[in-house]
Protein backbone atom coordinates (compact mmCIF):
# COMPACT_ATOMS: atom_id res chain seq x y z
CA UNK A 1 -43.08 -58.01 -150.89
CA UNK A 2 -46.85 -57.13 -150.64
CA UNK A 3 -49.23 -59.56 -149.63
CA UNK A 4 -52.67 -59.68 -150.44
CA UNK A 5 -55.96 -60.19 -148.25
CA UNK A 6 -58.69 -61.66 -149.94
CA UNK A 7 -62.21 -60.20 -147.80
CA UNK A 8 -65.93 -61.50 -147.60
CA UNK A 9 -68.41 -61.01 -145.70
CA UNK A 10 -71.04 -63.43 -145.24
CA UNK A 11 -74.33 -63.63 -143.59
CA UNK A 12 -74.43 -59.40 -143.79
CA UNK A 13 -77.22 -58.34 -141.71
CA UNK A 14 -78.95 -54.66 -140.20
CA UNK A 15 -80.63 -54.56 -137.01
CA UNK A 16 -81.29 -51.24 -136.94
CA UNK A 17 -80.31 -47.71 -138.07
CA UNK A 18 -80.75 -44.57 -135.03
CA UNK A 19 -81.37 -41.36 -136.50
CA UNK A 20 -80.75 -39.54 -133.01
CA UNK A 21 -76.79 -40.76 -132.59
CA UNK A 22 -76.62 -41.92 -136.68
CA UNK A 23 -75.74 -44.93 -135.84
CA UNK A 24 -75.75 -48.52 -137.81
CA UNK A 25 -75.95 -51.74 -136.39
CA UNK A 26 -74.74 -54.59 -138.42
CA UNK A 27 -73.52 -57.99 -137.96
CA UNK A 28 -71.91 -60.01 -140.10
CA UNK A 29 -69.18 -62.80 -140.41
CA UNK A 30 -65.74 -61.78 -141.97
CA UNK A 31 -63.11 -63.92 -143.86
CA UNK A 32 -59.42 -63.49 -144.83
CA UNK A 33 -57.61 -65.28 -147.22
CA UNK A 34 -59.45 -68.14 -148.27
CA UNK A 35 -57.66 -70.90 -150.39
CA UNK A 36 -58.25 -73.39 -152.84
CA UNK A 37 -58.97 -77.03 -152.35
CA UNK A 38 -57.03 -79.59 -154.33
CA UNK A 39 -58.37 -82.86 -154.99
CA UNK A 40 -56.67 -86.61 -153.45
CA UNK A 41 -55.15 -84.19 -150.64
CA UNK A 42 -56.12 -82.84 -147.87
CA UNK A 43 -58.95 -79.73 -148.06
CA UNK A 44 -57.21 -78.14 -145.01
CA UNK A 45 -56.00 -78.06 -141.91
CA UNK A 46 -58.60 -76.48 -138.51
CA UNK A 47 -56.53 -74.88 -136.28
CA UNK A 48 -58.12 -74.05 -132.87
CA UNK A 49 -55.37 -71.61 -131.37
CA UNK A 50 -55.64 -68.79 -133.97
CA UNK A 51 -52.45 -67.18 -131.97
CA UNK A 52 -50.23 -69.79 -133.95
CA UNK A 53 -51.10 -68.32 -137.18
CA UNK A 54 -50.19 -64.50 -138.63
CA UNK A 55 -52.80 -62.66 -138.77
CA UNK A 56 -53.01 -58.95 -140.46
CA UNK A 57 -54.57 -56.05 -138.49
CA UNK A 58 -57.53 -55.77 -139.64
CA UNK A 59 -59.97 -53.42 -138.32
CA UNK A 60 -63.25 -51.19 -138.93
CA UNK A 61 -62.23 -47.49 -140.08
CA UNK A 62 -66.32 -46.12 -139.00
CA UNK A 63 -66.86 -48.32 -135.86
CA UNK A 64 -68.63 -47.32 -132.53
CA UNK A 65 -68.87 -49.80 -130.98
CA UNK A 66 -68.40 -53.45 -131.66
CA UNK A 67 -67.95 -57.29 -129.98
CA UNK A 68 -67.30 -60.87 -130.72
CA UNK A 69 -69.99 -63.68 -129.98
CA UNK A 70 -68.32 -66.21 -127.34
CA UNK A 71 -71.59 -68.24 -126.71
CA UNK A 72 -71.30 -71.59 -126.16
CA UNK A 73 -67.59 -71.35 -127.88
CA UNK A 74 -65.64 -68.40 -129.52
CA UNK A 75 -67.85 -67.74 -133.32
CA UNK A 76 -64.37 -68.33 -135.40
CA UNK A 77 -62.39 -70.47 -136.83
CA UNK A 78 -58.87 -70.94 -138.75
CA UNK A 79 -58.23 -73.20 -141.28
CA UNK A 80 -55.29 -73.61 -143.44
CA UNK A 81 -54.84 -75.04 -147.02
CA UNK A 82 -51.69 -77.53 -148.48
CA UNK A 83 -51.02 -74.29 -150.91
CA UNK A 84 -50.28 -72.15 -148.02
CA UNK A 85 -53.78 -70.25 -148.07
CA UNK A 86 -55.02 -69.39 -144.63
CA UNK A 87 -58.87 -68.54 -144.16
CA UNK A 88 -59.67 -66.69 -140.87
CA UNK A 89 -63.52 -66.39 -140.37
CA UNK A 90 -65.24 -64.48 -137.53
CA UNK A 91 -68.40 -63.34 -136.40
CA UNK A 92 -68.90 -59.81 -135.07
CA UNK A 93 -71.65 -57.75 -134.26
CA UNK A 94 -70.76 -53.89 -134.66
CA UNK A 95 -72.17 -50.29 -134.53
CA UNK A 96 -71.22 -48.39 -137.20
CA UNK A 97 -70.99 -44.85 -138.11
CA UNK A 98 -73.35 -43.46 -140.12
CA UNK A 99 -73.71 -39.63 -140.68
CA UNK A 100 -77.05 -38.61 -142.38
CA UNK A 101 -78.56 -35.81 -144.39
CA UNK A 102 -82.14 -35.16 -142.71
CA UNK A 103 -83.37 -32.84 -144.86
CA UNK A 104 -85.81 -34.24 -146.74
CA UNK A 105 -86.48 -36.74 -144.08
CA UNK A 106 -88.75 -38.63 -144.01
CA UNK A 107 -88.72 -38.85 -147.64
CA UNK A 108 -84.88 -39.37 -147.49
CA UNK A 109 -82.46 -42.09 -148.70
CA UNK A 110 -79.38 -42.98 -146.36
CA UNK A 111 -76.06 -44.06 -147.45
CA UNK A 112 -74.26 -45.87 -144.83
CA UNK A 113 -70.80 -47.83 -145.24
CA UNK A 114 -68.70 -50.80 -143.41
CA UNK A 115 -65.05 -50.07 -143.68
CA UNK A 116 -62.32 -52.26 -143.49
CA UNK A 117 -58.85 -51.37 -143.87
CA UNK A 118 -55.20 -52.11 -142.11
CA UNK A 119 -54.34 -50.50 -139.28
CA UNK A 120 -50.53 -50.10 -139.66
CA UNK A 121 -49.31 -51.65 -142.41
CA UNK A 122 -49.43 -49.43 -145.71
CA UNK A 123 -49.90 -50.86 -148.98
CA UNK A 124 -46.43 -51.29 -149.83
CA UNK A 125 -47.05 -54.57 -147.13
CA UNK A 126 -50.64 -55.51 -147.28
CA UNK A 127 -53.37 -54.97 -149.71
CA UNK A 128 -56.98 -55.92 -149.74
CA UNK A 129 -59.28 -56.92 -152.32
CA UNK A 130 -62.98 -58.48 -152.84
CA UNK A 131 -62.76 -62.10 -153.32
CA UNK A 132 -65.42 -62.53 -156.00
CA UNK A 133 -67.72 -63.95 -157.17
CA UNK A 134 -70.24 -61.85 -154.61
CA UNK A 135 -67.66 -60.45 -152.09
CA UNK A 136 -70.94 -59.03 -149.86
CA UNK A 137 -73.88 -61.49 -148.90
CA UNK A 138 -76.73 -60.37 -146.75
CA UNK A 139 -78.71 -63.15 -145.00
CA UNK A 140 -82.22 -63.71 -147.38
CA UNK A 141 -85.54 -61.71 -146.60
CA UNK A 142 -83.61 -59.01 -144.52
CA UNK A 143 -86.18 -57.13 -142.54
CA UNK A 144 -85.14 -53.77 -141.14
CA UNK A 145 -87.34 -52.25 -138.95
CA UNK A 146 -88.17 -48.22 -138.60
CA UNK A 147 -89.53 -47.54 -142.01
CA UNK A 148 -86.40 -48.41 -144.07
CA UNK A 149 -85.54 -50.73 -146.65
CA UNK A 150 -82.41 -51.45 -148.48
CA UNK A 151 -82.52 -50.31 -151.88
CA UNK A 152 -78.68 -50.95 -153.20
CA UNK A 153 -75.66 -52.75 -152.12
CA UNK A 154 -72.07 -52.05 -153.52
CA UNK A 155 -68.66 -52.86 -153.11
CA UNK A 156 -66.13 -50.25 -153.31
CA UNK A 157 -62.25 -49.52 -152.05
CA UNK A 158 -61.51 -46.73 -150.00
CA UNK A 159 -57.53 -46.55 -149.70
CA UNK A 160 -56.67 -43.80 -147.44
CA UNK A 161 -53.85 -41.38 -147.34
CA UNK A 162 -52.52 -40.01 -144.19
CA UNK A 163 -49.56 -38.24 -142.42
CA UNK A 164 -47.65 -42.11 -141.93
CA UNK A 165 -48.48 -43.37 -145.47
CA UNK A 166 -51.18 -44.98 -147.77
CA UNK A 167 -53.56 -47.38 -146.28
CA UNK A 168 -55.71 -50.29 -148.07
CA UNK A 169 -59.35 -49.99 -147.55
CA UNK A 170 -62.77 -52.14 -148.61
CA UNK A 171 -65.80 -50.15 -148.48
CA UNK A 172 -69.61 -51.72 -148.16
CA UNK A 173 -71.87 -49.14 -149.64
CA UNK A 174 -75.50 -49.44 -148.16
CA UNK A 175 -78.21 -47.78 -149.48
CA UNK A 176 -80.99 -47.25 -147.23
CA UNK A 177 -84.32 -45.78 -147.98
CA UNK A 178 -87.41 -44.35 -146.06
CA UNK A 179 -90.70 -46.54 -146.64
CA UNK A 180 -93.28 -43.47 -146.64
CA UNK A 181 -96.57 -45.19 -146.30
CA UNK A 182 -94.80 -46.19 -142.20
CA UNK A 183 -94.82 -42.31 -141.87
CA UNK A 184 -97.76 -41.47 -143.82
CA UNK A 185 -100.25 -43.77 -141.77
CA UNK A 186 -98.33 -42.23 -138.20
CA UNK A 187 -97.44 -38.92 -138.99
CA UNK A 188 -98.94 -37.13 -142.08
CA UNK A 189 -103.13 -38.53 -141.67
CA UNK A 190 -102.84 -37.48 -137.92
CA UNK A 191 -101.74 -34.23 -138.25
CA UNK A 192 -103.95 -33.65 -141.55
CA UNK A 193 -106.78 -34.53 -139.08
CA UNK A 194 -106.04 -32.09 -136.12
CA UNK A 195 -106.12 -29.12 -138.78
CA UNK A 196 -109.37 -30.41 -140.30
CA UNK A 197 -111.12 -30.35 -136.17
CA UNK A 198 -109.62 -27.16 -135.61
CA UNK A 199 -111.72 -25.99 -139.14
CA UNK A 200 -114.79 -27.20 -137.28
CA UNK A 201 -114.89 -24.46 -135.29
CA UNK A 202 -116.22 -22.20 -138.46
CA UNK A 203 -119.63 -23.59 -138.34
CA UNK A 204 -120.13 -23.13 -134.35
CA UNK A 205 -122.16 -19.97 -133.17
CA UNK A 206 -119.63 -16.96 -132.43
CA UNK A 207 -121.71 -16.67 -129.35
CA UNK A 208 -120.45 -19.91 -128.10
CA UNK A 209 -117.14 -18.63 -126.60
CA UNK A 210 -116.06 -21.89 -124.36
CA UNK A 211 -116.77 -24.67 -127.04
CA UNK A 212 -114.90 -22.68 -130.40
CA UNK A 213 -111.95 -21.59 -127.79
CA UNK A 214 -111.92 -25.31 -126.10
CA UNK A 215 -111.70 -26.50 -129.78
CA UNK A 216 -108.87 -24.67 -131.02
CA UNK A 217 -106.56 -25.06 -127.69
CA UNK A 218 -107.29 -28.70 -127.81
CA UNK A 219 -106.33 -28.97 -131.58
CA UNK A 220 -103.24 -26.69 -130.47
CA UNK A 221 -101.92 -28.90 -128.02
CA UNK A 222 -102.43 -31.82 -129.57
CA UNK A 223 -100.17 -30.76 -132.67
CA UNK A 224 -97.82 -29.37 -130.09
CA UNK A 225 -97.54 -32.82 -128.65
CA UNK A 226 -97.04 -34.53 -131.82
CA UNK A 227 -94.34 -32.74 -133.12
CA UNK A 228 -92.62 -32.67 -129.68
CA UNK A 229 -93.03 -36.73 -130.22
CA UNK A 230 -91.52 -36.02 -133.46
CA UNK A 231 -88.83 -34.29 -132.84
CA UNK A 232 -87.62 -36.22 -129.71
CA UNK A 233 -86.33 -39.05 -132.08
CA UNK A 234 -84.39 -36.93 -134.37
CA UNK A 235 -80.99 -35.06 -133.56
CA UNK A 236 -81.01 -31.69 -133.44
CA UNK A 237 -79.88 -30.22 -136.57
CA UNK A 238 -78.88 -26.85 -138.17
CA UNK A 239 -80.92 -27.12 -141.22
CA UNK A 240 -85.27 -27.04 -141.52
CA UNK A 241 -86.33 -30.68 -142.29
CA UNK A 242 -89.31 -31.69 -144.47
CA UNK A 243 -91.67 -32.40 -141.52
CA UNK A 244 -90.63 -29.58 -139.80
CA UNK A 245 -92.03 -27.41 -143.18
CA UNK A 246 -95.19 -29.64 -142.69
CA UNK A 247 -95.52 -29.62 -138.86
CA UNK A 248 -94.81 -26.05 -138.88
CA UNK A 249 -97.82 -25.74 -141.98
CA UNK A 250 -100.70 -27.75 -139.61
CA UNK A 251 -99.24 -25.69 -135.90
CA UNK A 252 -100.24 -22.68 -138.46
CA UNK A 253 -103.25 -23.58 -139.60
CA UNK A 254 -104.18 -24.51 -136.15
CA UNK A 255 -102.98 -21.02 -134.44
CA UNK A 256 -105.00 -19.41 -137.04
CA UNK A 257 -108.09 -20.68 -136.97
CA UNK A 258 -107.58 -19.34 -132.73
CA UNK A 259 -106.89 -16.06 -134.37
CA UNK A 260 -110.17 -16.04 -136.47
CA UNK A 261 -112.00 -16.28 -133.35
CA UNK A 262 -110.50 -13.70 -132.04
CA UNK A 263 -111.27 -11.48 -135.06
CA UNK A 264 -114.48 -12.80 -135.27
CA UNK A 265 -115.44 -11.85 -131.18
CA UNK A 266 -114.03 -8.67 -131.88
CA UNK A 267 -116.27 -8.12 -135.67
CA UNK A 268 -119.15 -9.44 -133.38
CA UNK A 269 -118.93 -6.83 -130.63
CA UNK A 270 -117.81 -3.79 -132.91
CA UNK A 271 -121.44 -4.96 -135.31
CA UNK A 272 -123.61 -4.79 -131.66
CA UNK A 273 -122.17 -1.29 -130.56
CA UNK A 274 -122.38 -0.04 -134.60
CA UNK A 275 -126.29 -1.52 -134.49
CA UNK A 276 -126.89 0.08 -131.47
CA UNK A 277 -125.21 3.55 -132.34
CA UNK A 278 -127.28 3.71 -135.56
CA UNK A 279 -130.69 2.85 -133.45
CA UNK A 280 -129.68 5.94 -131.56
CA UNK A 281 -128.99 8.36 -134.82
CA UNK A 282 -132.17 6.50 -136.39
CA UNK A 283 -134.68 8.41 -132.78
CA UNK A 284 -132.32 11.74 -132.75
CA UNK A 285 -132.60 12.08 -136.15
CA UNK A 286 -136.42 11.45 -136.79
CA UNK A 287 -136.86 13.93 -132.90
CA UNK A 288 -135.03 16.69 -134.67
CA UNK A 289 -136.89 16.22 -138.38
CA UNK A 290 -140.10 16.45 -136.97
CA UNK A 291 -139.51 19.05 -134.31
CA UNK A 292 -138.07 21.14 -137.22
CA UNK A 293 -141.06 20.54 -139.57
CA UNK A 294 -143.46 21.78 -136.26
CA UNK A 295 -141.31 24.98 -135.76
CA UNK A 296 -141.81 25.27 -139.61
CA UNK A 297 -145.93 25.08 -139.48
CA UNK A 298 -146.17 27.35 -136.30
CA UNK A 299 -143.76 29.79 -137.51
CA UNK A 300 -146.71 30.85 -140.04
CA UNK A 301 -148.93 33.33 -139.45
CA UNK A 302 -152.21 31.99 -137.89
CA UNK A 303 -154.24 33.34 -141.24
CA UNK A 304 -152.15 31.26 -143.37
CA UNK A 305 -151.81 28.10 -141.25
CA UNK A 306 -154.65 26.07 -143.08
CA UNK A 307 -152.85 27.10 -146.40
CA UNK A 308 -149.29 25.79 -145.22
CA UNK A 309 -150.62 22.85 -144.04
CA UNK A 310 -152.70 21.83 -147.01
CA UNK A 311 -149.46 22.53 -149.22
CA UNK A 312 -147.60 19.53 -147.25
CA UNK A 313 -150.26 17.12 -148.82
CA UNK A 314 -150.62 18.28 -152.65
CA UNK A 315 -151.57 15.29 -154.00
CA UNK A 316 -153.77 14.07 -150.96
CA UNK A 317 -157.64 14.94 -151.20
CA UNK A 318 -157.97 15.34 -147.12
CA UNK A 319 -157.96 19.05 -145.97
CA UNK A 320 -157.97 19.72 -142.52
CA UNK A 321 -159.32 22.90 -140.89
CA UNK A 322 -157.64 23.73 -137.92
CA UNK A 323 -159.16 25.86 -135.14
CA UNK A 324 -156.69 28.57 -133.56
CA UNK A 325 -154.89 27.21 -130.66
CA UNK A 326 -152.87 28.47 -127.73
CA UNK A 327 -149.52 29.58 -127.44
CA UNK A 328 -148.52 26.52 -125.73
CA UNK A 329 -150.17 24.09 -128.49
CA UNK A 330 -146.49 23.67 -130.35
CA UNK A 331 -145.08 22.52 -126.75
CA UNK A 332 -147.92 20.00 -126.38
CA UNK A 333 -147.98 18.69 -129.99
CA UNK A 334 -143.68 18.28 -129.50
CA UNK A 335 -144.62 15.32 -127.24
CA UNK A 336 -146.20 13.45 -130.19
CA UNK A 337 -148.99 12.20 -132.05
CA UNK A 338 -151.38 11.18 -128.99
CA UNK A 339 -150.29 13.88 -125.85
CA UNK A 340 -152.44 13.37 -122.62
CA UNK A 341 -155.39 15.55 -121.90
CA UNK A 342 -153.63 19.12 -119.62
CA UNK A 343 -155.65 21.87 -118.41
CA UNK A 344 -159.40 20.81 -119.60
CA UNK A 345 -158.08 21.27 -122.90
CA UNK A 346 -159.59 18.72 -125.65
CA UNK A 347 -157.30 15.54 -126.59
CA UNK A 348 -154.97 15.88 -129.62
CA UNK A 349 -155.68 12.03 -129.89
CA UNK A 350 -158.79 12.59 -131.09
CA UNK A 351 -159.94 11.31 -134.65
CA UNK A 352 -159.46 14.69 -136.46
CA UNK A 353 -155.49 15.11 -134.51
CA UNK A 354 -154.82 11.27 -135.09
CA UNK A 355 -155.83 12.12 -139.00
CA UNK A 356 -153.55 15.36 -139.43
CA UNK A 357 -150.20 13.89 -137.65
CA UNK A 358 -150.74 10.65 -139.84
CA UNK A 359 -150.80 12.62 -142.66
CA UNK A 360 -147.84 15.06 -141.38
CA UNK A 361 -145.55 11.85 -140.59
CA UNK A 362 -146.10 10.30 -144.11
CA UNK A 363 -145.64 13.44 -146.19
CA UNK A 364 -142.61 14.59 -144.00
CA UNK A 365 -140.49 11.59 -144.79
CA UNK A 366 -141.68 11.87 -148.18
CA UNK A 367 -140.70 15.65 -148.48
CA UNK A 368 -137.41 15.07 -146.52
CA UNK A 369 -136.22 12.53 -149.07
CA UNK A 370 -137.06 14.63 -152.28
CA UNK A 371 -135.44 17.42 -151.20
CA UNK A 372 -132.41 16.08 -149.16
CA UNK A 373 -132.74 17.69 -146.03
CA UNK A 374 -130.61 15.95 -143.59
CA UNK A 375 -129.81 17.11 -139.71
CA UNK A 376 -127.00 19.05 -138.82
CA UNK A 377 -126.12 17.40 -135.71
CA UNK A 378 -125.52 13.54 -137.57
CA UNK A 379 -126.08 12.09 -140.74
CA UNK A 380 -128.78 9.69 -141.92
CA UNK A 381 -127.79 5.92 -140.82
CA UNK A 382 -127.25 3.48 -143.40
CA UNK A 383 -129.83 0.79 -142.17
CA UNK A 384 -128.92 -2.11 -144.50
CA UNK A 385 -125.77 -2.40 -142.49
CA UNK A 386 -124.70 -6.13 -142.85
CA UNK A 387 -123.05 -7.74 -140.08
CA UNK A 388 -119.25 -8.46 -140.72
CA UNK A 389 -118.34 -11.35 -138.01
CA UNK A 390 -120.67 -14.09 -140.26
CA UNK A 391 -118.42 -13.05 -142.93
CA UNK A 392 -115.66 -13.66 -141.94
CA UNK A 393 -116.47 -17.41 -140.72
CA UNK A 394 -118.27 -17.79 -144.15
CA UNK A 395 -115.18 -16.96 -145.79
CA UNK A 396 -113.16 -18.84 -143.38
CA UNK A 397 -114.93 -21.85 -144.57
CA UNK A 398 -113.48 -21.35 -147.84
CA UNK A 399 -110.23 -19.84 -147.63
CA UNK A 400 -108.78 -22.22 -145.11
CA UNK A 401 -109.40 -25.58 -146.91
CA UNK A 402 -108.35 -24.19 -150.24
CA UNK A 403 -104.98 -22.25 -149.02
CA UNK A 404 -104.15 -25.80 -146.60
CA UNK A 405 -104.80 -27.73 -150.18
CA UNK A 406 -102.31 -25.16 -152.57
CA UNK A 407 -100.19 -25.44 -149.66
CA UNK A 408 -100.03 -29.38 -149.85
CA UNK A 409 -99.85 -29.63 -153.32
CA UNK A 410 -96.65 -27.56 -153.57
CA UNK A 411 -95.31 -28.95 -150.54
CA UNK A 412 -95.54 -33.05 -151.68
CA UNK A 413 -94.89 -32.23 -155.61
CA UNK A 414 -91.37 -30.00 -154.33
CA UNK A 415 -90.22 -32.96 -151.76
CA UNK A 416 -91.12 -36.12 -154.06
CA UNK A 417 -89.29 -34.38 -156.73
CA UNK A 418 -86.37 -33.92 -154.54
CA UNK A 419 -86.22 -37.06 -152.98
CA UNK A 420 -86.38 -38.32 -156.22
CA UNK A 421 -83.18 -36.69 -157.77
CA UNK A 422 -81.59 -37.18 -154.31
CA UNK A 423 -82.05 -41.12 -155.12
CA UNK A 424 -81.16 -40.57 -158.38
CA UNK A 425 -77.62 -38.88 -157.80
CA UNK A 426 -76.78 -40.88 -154.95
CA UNK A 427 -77.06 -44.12 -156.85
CA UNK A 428 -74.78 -42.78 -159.74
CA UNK A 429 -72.46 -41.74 -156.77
């Protein structure tokens, strides 16, 4: 003979779910068996020794942890019916297992289950079944806390086969899920906000070492911290959750923006020693052009000297006559336009010198660029050199917000998709 356990649970309510230990903790109150009343007779009978009455084995397949409520009497009662119906009804206040999928946390949806089956006697001796109409009742405006809400409630059987037979089993299948604006507002606008400071550092002088390094370490740390903070309330798991891909996006962006400061110090010195370096070429070269053009002009014979010279100014109208000079005139005139006054000898700065070397100057840069001469020792500079470390926080500027916004759009339109189907399949589950 089998006999069958009517179950119903009244009064259902969550206290709180625990990510770090997936744990559940519900409390609800629990009846077997309850009869029908018959009218002109007695309802039933209130027994307050529940050890005079049969009772089956009941117990919770997924419990932790669990206890009765004793305060100011035992929370139960027995009553029997004429027609031999027995209702046993007790409160109990349990922890419940609860494995979760974190992946797409925190834009998951838990499904968590209460369990009640027989613990020794198969279903050849006891069955249990949902006394309808509504088997499960939670208490009215249920409140759980930690950013969830319950989105779907089920009842379900769960009969069990092991090694010593087949076992009856009720299932209540809770379906739990995340409330994103709670982790938005405390999680997502935070972080966003510590990768747009560390961008601020773009538009400070590169010269200003302490403030654009204090920036970024700050900004660092302070995403460092948060995810720490994050991570501390989750169990460690073998799998990459969602905020890890978006922590792990703004600690990136962050480190980065250090690393462009680096580049940047390093464009910033290698544009000062490539400034200077040209500066250097720019008096070499111009020392060797016009000591070349003087060996040039003495190298003439001294009857042809006013001829040479008047054919390095073709199209200018001045002619200069120059007087014959001493051997040691070249040495003198190698020291530049305007040489001091040596041996009683008359100034070169004078108004008829000052004219001929302004002319020389002008017509040998003129000369030097038609025909291409160009020293042997280095080439000419390129003097519209452009500095490269205010490039690269110009295009920092740029590239950082736009690659952090790409990033963001793939990253919310792949997770809202799957949390969606995740939803999805688990409620046709």
């Amino acid at each position: 003979m089998t006999m069958e356990v009517l179950v119903k649970t009244r009064n259902m309510y969550v206290n709180k779910m625990n990510e770090s230990n997936s744990g559940l903790f519900v409390g609800t109150s629990i009846g077997n068996n309850e009869g029908t009343q018959k009218k002109g007779k007695i309802k039933y009978l209130t027994m307050t020794e529940r050890s005079k009455v049969w009772m089956p084995d009941t117990f919770f397949r997924n419990e932790k942890d669990g206890k009765f409520h004793n305060i100011i009497q035992p929370n139960l009662y027995v009553r029997v019916y004429p027609n031999g119906d027995v209702l046993y009804s007790i409160r109990v206040s349990l922890t419940l297992s609860c494995p979760m999928d974190l992946e797409l946390f925190p834009l998951d949806t838990q499904t968590c289950h209460l369990k009640v089956a027989s613990y020794g006697w198969t279903t050849k001796d006891l069955v249990y079944s949902w006394k309808p109409p509504d088997p499960v009742q939670f208490v009215a405006n249920l409140f759980l806390p930690g950013g969830f809400e319950l989105a779907r409630v089920n009842d379900a059987s769960c009969d069990v086969k092991t090694a010593t037979g087949e076992y009856s089993c009720l299932s209540v299948v809770m379906q739990f899920k995340r409330q994103l604006s709670y982790f938005v507002v405390t999680i997502y606008i935070p972080t966003f906000m510590i990768v747009c400071v560390s961008w601020m550092s773009f538009w400070l002088d590169h010269k200003s070492a302490p403030a654009r390094v204090s920036l970024t370490i700050t900004t660092l740390l302070a995403m460092s911290t948060t995810t720490s903070s994050i991570n501390s309330s989750l169990p460690p798991v073998a799998y990459t959750k969602a905020i890890d891909v978006w922590s792990n996006i703004c600690v990136s962006f962050v480190f980065l923006a250090l690393l462009e400061y680096a580049l940047v110090n390093y464009a910033a010195r290698a544009d000062a020693r490539a400034v200077e370096l040209r500066r250097s070429y720019q008096k070499q070269l111009e020392q060797l052009e016009r000591e070349s053009l003087y060996k040039q002009q003495f190298a003439a014979k001294p009857s042809n000297r006013e001829t040479s010279f008047n054919n390095c100014f073709p199209d200018s109208s001045v002619q200069i006559d120059l007087e014959p000079e001493s051997e040691d005139d070249f040495e003198m005139m190698k020291r530049g336009p305007y040489p001091r006054k040596q041996d009683g000898r008359p100034e070169l700065g004078s108004r008829k010198g000052k004219l001929f070397f302004a002319q020389l100057l002008n017509n040998t840069n003129k000369k030097i660029r038609e025909s291409g001469v160009r020293s042997v020792l280095a080439p000419r500079p390129n003097f519209s050199y452009r500095p490269g470390a205010k490039k690269i926080d110009v295009l920092a500027r740029i590239l950082f917000p736009a690659t952090f916004a790409g990033l963001n759009v793939f990253y919310w339109s792949y997770y809202l998709s799957m949390a969606e189907y995740a939803s999805s399949s688990n409620s046709t589950g």
